[in-house]
PDB file of N, CA and C in Angstrom:
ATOM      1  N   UNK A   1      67.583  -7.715   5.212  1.00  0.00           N
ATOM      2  CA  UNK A   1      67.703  -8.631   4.122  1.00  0.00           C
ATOM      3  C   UNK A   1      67.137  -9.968   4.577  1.00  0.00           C
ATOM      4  N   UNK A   2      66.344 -10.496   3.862  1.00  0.00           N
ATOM      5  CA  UNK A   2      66.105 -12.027   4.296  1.00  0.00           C
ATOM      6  C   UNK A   2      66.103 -12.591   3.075  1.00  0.00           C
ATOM      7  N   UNK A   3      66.929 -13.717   3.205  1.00  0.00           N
ATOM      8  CA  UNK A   3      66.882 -14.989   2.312  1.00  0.00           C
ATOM      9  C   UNK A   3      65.943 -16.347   2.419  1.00  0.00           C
ATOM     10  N   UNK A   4      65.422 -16.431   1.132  1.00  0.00           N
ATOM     11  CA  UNK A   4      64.414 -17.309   1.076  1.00  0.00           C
ATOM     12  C   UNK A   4      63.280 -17.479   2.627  1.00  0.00           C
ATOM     13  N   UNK A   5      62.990 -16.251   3.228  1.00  0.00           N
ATOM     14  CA  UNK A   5      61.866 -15.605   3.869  1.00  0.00           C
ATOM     15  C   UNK A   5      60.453 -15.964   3.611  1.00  0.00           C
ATOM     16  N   UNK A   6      59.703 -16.376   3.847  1.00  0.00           N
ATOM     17  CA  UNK A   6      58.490 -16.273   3.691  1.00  0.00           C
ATOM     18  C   UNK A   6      57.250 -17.122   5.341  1.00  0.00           C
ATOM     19  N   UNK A   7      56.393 -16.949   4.962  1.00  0.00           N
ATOM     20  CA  UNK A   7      55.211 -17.122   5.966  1.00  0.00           C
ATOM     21  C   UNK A   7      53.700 -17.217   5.063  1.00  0.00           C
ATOM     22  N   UNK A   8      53.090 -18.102   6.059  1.00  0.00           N
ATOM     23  CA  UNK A   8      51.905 -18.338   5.454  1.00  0.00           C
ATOM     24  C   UNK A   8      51.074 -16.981   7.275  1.00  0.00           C
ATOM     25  N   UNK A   9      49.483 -16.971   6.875  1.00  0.00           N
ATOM     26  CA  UNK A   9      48.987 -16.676   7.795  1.00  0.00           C
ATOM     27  C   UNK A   9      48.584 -17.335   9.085  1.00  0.00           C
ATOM     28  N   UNK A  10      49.091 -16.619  10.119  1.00  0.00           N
ATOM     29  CA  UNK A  10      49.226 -17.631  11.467  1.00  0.00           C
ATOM     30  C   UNK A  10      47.779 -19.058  11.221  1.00  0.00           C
ATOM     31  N   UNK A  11      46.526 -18.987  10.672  1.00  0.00           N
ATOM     32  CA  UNK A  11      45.300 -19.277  10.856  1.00  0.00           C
ATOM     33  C   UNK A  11      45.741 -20.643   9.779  1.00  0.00           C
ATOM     34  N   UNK A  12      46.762 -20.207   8.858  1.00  0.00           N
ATOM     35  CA  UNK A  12      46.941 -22.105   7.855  1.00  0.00           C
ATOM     36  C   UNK A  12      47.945 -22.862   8.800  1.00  0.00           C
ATOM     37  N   UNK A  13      48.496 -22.128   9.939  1.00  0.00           N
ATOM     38  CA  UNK A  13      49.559 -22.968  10.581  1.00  0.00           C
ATOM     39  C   UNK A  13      48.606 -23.848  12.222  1.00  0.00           C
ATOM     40  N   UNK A  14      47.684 -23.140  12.321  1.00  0.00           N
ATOM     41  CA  UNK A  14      46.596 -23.944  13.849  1.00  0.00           C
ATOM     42  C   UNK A  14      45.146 -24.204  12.530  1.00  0.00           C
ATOM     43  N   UNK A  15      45.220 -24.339  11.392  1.00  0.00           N
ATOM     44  CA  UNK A  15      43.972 -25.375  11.001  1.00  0.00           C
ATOM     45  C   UNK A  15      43.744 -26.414  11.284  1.00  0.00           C
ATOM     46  N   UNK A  16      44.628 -27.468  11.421  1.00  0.00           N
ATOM     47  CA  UNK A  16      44.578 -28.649  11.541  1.00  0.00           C
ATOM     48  C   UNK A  16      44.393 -29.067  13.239  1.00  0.00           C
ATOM     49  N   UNK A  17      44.743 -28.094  14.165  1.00  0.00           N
ATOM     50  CA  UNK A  17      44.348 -28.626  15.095  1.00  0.00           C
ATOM     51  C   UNK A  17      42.870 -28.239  15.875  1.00  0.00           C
ATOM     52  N   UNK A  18      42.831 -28.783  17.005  1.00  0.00           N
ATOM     53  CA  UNK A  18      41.172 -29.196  17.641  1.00  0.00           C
ATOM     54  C   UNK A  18      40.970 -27.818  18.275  1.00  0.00           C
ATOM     55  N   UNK A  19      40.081 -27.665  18.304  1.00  0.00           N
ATOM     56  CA  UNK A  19      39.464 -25.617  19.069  1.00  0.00           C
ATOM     57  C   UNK A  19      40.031 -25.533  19.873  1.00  0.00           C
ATOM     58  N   UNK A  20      40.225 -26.145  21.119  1.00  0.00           N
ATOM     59  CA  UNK A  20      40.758 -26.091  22.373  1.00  0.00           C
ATOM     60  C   UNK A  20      42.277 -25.875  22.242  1.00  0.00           C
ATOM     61  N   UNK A  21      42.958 -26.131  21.265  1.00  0.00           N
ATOM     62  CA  UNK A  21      44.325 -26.286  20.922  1.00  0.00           C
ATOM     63  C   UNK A  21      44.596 -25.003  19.903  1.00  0.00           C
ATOM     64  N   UNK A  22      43.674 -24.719  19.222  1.00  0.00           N
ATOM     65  CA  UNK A  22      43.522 -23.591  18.012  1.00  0.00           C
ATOM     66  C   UNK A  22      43.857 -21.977  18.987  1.00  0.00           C
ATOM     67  N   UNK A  23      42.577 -22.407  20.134  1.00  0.00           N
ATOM     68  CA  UNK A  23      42.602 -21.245  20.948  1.00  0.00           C
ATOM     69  C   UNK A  23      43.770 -21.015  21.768  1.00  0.00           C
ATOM     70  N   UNK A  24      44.469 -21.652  22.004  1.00  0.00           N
ATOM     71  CA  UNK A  24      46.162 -21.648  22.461  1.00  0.00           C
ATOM     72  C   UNK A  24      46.840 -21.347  22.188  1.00  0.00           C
ATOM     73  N   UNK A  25      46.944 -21.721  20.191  1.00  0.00           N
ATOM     74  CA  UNK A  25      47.742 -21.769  19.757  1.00  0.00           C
ATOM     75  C   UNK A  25      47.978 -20.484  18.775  1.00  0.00           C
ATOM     76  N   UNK A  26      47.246 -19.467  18.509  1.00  0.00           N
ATOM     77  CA  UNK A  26      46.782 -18.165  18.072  1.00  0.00           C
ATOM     78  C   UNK A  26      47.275 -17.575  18.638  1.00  0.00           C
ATOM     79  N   UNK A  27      47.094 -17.098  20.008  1.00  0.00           N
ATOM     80  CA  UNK A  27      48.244 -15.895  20.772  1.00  0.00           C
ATOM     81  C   UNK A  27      49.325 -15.804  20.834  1.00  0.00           C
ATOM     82  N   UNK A  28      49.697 -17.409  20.997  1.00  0.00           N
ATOM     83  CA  UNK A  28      51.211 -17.476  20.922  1.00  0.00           C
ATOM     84  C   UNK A  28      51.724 -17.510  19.277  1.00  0.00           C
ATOM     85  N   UNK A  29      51.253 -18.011  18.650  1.00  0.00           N
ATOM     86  CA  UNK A  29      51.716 -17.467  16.989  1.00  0.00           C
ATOM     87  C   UNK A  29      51.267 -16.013  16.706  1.00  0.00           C
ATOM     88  N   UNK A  30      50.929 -15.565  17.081  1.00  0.00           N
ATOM     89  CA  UNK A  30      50.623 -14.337  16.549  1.00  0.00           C
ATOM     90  C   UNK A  30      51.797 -13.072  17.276  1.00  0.00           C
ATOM     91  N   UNK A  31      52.079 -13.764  18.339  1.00  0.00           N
ATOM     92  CA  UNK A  31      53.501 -12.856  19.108  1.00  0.00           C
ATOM     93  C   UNK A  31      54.723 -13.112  17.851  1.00  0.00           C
ATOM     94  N   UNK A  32      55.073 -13.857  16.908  1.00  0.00           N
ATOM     95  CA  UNK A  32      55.887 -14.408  16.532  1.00  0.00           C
ATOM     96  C   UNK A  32      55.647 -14.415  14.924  1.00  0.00           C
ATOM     97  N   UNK A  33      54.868 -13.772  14.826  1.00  0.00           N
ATOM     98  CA  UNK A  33      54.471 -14.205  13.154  1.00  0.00           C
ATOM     99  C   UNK A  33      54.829 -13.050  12.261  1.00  0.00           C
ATOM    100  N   UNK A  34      55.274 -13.862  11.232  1.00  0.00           N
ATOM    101  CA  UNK A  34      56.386 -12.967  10.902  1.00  0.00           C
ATOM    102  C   UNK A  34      55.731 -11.762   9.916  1.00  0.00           C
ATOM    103  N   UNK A  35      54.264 -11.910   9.186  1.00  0.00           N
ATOM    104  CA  UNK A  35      53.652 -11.249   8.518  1.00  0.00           C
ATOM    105  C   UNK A  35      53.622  -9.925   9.291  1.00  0.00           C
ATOM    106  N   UNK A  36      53.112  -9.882  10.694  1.00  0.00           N
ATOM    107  CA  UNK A  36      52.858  -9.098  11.684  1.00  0.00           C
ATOM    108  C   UNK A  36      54.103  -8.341  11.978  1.00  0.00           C
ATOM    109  N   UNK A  37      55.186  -8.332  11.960  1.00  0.00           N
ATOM    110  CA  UNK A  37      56.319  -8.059  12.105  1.00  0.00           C
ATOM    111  C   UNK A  37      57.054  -7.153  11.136  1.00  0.00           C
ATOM    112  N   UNK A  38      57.081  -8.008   9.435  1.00  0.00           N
ATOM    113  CA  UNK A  38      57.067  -7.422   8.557  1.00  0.00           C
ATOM    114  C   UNK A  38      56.564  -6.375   8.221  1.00  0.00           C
ATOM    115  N   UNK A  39      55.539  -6.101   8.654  1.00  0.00           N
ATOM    116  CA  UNK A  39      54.611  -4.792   8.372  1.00  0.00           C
ATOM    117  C   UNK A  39      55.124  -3.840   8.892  1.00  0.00           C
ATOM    118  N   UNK A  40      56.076  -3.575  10.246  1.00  0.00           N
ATOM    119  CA  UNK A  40      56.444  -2.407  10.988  1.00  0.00           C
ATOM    120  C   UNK A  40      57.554  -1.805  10.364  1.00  0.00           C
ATOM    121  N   UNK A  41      58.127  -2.739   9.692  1.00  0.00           N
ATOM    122  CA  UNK A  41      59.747  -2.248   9.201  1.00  0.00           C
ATOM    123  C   UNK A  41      59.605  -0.941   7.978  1.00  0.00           C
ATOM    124  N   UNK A  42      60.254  -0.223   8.671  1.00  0.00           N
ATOM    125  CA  UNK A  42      60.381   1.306   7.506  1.00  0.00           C
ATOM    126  C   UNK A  42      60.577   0.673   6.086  1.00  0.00           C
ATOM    127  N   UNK A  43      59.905   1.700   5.420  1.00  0.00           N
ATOM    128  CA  UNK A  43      59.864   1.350   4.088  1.00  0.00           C
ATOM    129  C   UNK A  43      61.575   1.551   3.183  1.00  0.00           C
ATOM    130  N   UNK A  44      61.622   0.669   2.663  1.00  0.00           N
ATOM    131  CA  UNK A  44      63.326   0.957   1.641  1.00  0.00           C
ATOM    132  C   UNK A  44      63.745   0.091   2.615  1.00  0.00           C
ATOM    133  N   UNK A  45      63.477  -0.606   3.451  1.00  0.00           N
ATOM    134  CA  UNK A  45      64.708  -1.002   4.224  1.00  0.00           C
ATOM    135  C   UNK A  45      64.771  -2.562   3.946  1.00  0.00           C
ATOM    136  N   UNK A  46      64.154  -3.156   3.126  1.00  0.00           N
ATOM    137  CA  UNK A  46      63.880  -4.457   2.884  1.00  0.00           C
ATOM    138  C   UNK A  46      64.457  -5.431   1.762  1.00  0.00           C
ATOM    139  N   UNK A  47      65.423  -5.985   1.793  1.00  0.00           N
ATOM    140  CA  UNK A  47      66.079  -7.076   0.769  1.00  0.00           C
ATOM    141  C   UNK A  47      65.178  -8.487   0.312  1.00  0.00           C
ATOM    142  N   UNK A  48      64.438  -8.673  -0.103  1.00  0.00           N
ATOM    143  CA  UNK A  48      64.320  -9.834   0.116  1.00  0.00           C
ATOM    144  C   UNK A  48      64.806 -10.663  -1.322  1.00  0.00           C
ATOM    145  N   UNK A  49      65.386 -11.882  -0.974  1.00  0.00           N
ATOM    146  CA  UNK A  49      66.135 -13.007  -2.002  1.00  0.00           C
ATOM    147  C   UNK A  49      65.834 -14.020  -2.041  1.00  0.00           C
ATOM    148  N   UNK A  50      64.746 -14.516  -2.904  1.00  0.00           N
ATOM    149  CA  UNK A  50      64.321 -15.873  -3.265  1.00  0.00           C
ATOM    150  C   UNK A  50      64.769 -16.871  -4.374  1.00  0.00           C
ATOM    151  N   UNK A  51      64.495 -17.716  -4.177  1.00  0.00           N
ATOM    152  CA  UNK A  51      64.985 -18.637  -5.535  1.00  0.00           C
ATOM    153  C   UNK A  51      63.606 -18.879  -6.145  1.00  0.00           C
ATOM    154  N   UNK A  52      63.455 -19.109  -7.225  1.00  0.00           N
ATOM    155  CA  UNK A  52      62.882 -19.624  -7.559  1.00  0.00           C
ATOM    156  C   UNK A  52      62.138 -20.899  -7.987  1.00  0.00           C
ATOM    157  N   UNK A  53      62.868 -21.792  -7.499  1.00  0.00           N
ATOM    158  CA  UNK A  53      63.004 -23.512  -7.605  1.00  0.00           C
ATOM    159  C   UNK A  53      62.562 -23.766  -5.515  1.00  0.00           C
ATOM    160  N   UNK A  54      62.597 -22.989  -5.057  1.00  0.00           N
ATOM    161  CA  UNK A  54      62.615 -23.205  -3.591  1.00  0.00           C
ATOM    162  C   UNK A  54      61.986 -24.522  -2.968  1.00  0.00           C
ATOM    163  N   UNK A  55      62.485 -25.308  -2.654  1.00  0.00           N
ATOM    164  CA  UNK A  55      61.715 -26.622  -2.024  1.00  0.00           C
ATOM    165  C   UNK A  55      61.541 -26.852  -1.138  1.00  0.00           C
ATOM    166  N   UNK A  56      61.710 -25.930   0.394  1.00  0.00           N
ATOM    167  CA  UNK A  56      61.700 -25.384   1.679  1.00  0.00           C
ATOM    168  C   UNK A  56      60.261 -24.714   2.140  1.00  0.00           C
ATOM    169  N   UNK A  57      60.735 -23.447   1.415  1.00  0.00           N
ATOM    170  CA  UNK A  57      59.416 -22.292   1.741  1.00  0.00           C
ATOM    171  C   UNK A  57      58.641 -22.477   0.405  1.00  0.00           C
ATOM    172  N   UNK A  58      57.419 -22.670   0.617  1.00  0.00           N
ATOM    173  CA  UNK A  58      56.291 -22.625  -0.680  1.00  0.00           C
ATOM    174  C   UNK A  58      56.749 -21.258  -1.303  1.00  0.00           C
ATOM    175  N   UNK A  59      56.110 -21.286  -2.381  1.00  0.00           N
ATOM    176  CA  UNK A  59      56.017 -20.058  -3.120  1.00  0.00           C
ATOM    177  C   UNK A  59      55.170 -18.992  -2.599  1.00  0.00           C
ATOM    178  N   UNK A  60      54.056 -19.375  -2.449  1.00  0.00           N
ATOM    179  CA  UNK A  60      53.043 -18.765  -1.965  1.00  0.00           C
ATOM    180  C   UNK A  60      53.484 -18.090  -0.235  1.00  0.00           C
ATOM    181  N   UNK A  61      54.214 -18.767  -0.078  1.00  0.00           N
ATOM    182  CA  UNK A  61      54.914 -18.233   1.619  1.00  0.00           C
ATOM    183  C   UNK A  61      55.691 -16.837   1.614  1.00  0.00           C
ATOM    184  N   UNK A  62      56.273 -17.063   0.088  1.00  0.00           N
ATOM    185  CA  UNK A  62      57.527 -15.851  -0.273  1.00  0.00           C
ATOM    186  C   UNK A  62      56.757 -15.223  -0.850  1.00  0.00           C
ATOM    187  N   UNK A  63      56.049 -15.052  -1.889  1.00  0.00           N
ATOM    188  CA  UNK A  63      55.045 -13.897  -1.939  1.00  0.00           C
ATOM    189  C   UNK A  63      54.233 -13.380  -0.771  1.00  0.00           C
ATOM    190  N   UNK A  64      53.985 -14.086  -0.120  1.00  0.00           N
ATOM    191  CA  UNK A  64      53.050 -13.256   1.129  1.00  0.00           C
ATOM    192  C   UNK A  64      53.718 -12.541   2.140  1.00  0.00           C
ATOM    193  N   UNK A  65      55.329 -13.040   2.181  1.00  0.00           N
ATOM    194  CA  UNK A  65      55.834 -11.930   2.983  1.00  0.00           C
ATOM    195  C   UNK A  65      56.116 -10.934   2.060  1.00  0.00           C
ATOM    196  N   UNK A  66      56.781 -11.121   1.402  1.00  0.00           N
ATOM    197  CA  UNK A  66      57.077  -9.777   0.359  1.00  0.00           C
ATOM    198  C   UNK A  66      55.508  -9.070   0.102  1.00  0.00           C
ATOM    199  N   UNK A  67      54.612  -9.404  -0.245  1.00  0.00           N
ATOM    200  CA  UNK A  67      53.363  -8.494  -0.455  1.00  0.00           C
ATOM    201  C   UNK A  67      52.883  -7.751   1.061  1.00  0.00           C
ATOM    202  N   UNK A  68      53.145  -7.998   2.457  1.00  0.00           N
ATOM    203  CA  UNK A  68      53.055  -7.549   3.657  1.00  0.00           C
ATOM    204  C   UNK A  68      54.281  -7.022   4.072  1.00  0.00           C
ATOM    205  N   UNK A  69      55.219  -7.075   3.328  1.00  0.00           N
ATOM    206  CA  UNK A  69      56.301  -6.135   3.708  1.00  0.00           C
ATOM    207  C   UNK A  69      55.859  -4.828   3.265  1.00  0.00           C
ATOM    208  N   UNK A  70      56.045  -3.018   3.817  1.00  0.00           N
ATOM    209  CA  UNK A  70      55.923  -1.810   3.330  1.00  0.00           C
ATOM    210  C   UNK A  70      56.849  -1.380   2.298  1.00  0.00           C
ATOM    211  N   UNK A  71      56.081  -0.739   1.131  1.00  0.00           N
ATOM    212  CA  UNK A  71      56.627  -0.742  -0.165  1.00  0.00           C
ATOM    213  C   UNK A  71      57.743   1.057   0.301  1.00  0.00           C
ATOM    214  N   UNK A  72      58.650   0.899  -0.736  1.00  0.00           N
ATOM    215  CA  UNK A  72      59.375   0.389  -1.588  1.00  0.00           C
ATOM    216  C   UNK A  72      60.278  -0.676  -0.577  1.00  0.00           C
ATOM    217  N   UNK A  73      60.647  -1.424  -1.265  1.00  0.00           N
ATOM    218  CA  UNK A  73      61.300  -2.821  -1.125  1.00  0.00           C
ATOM    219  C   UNK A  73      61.970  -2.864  -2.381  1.00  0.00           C
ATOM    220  N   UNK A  74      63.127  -3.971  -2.161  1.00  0.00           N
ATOM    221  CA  UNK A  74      63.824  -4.494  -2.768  1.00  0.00           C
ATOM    222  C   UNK A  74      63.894  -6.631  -2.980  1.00  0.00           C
ATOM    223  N   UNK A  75      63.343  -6.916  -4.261  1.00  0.00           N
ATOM    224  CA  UNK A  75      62.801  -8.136  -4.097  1.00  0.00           C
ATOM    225  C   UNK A  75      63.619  -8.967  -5.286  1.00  0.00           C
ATOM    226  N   UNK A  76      64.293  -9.533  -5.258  1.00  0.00           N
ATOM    227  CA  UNK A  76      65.190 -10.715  -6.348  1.00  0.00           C
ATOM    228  C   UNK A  76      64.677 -11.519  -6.649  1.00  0.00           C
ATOM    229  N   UNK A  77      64.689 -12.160  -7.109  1.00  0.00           N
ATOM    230  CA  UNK A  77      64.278 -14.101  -7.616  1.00  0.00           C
ATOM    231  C   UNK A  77      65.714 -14.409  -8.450  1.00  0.00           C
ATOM    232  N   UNK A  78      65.892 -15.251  -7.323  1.00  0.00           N
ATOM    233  CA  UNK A  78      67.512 -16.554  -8.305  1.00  0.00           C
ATOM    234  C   UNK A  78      66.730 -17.351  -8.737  1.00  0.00           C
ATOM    235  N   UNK A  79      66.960 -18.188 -10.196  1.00  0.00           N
ATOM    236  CA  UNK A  79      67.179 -19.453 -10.726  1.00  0.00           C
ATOM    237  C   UNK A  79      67.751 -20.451  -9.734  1.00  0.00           C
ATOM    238  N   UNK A  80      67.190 -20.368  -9.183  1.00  0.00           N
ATOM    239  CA  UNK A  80      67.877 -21.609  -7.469  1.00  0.00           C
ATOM    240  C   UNK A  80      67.006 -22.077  -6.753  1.00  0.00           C
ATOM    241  N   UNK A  81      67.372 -23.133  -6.045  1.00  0.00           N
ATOM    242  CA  UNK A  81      66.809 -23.530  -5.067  1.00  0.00           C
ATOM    243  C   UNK A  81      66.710 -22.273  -3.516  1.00  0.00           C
ATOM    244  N   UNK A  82      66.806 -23.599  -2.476  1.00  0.00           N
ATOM    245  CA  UNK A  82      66.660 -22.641  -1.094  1.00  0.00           C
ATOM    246  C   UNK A  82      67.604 -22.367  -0.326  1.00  0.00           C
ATOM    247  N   UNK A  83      68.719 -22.788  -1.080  1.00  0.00           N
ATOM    248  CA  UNK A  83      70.142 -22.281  -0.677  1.00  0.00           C
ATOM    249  C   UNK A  83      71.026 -21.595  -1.556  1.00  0.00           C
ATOM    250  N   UNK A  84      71.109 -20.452  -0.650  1.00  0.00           N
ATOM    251  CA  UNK A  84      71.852 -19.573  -1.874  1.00  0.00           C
ATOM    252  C   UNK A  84      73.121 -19.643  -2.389  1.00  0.00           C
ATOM    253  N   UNK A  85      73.273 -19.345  -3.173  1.00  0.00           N
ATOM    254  CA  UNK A  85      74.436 -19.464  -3.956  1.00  0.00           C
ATOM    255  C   UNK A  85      75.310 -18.272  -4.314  1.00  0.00           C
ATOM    256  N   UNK A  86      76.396 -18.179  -5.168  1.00  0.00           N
ATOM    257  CA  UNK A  86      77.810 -16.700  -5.068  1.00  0.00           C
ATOM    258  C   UNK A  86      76.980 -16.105  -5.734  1.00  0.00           C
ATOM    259  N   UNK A  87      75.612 -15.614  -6.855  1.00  0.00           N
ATOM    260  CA  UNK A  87      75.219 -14.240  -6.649  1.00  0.00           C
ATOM    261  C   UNK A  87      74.162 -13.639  -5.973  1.00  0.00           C
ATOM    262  N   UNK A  88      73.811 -14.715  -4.782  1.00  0.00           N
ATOM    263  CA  UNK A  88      72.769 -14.124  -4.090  1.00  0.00           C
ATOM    264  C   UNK A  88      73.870 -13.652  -2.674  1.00  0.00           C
ATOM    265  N   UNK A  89      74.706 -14.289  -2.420  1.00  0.00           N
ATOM    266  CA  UNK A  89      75.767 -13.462  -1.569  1.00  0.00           C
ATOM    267  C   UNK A  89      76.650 -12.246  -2.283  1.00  0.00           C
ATOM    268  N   UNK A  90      76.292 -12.303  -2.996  1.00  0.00           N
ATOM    269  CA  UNK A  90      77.624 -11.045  -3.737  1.00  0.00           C
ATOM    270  C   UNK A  90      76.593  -9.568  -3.604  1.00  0.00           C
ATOM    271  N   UNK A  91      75.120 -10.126  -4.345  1.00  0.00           N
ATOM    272  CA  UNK A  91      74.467  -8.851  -4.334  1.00  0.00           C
ATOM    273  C   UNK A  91      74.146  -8.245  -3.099  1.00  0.00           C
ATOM    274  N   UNK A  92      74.171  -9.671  -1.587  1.00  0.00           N
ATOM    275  CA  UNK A  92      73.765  -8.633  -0.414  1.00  0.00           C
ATOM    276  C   UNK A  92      74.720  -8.489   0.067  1.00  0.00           C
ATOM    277  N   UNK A  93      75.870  -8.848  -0.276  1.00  0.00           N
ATOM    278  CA  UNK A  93      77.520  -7.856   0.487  1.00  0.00           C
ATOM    279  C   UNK A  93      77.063  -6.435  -0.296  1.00  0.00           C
ATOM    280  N   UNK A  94      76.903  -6.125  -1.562  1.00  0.00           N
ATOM    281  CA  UNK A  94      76.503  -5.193  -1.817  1.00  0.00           C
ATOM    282  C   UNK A  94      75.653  -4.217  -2.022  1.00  0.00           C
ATOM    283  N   UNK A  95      74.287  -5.162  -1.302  1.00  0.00           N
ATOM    284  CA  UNK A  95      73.216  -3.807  -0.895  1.00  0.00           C
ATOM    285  C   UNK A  95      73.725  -3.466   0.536  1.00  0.00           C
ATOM    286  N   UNK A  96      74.334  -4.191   1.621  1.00  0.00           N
ATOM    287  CA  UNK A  96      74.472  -4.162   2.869  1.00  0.00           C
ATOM    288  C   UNK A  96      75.546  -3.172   3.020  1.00  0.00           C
ATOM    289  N   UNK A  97      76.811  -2.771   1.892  1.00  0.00           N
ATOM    290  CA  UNK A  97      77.696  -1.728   1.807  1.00  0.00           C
ATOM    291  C   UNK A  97      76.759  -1.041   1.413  1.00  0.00           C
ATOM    292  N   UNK A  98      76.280  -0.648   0.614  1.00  0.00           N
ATOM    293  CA  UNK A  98      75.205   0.267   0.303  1.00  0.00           C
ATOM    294  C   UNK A  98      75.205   0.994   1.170  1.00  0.00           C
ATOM    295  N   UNK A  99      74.284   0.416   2.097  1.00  0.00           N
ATOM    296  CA  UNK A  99      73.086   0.994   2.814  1.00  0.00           C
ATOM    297  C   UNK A  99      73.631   1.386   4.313  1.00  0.00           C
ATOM    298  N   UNK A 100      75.073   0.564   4.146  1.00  0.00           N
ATOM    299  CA  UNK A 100      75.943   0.669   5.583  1.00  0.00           C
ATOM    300  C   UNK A 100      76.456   2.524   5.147  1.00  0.00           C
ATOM    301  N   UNK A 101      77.329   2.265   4.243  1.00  0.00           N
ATOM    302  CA  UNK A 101      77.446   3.491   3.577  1.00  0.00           C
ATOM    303  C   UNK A 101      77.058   4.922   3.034  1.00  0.00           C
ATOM    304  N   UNK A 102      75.313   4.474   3.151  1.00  0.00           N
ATOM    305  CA  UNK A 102      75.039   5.765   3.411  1.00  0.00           C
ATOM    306  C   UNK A 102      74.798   6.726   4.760  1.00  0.00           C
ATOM    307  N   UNK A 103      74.951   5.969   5.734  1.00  0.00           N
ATOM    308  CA  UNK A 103      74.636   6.396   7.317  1.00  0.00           C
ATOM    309  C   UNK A 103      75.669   7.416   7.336  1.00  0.00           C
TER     310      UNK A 103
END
């Protein structure tokens, strides 16, 4: 499950800096990036819970993990900001029984 989750591609986070610093700074984001990561996780196994008002993570951040996450997934949008609120906790006490529950 991740709440208000998202990532841009490692390459918009070392634009701004100088080649010498770019080339540094690529290996080590790329150990860590969460697009790259996202991709391995078995499919169905994925919550993700956004708001829609989010003033934290761009929009464009939360679509790009959710579109690099492996489908089927499970994807919300609250009427909220980037802190969640009692039905974005209620629904993942209850995908998390869920899914605890079927093991």
């Amino acid at each position: 499950m991740l709440i208000s989750g998202g990532a841009d591609p490692v390459a918009a986070y070392v634009r701004g800096a100088g080649p010498a610093l770019r080339e540094q700074l690529i290996p080590l984001l790329q150990q860590v990036d969460p697009l790259r990561w996202i991709r391995q996780a078995r499919p169905g196994t994925i919550f993700f819970q956004d708001g829609k008002r989010d003033e934290v993570v761009p929009h464009r951040a939360l679509v790009g993990l959710i579109r690099a996450a492996p489908k089927p997934q499970r994807v919300r949008w609250y009427d909220t900001s980037h802190s969640p609120n009692g039905r974005e906790q209620t629904d993942a006490i209850a995908w998390l029984a869920k899914r605890l529950g079927a093991r």
